[in-house]
Protein backbone atom coordinates (compact mmCIF):
# COMPACT_ATOMS: atom_id res chain seq x y z
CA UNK A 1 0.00 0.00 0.00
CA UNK A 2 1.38 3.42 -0.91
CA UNK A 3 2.21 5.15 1.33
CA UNK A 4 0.23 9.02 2.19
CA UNK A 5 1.60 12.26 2.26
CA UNK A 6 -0.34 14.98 4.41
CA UNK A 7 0.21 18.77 3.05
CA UNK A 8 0.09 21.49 5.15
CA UNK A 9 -0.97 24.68 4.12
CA UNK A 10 0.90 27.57 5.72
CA UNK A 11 0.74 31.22 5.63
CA UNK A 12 3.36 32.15 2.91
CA UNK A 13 4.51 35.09 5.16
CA UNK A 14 5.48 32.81 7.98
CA UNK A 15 7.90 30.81 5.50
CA UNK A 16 9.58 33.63 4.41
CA UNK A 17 10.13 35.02 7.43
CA UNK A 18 11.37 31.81 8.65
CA UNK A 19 13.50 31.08 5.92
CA UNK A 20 14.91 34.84 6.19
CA UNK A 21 15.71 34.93 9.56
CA UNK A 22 17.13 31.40 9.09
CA UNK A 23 20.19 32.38 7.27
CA UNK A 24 19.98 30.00 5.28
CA UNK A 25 20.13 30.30 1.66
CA UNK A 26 17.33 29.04 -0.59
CA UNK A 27 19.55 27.01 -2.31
CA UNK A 28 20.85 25.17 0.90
CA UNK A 29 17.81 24.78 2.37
CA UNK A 30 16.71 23.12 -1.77
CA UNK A 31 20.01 20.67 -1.19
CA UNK A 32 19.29 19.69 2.35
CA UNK A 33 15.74 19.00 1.88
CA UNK A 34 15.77 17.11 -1.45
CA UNK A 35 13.99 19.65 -3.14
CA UNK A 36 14.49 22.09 -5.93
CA UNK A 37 14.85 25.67 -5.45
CA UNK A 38 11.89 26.35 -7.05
CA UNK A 39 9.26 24.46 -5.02
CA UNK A 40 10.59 26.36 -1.63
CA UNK A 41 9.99 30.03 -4.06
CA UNK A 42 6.00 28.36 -4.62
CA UNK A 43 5.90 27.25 -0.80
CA UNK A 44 7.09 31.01 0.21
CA UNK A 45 3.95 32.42 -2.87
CA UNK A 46 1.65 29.48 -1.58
CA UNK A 47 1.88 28.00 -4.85
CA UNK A 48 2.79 24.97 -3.20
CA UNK A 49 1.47 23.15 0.21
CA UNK A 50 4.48 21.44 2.50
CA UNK A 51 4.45 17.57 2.67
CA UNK A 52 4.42 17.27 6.28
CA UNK A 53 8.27 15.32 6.49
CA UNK A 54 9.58 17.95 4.55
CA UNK A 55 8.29 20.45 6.94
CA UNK A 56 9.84 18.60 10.03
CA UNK A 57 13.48 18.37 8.53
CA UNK A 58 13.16 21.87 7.69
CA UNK A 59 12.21 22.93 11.01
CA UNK A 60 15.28 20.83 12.69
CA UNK A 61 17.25 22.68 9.71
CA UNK A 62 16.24 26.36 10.60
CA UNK A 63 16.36 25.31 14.26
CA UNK A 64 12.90 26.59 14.75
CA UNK A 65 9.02 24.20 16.58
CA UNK A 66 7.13 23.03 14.14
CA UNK A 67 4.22 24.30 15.52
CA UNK A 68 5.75 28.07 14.41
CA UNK A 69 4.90 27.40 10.83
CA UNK A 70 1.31 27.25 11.64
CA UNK A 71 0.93 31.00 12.70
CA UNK A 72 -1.11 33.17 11.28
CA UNK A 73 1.27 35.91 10.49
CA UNK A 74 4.92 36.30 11.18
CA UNK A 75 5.58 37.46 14.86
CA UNK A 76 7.08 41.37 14.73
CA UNK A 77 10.51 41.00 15.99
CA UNK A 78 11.69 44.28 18.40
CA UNK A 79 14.06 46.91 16.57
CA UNK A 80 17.83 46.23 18.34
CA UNK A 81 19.46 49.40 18.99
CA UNK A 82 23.80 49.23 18.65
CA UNK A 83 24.71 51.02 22.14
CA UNK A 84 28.18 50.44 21.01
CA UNK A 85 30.46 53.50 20.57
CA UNK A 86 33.20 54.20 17.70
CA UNK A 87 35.87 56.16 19.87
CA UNK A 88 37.42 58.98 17.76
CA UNK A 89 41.84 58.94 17.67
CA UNK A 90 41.63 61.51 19.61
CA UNK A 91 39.94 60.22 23.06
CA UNK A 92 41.95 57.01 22.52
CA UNK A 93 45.09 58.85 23.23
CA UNK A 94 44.51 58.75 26.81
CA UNK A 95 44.42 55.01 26.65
């Protein structure tokens, strides 16, 4: 008996961000998962539903819960503000 694959459907936004923030490249991501680079652009433009396997490796991959690819939009990430200083020549003289 063959054997099934379930799809998941899930919000195109959430992928992207996911595979953004990843930092991984869609190419990696293509060679890791056994898939072209062109199914993981229709996944990200909903062209394409996930097989359910696929979606697990690429959570372990992107080091993210599986359950986070079934939000309904992306989560907004807080702005990180650099408190580091450049110190000019001049006040590292006393140094």
């Amino acid at each position: 008996m063959p054997q099934q694959r379930t799809i998941a459907q899930v919000n195109p936004k959430v992928i992207e961000w996911i595979i953004d923030s990843s930092g991984w490249e869609i190419s990696e991501l293509a060679e890791k998962l056994d898939v072209d680079s062109q199914t993981i652009q229709n996944w990200k433009s909903k062209k394409q539903g996930i097989d359910l396997q696929i979606l697990e490796k690429l959570a372990g991959y992107v080091k993210r819960p599986l359950a986070i690819f079934f939000l309904p939009d992306p989560p907004s990430e807080p702005k990180i503000t650099d408190f580091r200083k450049i110190l000019r020549a001049s006040a590292c003289n006393g140094l």
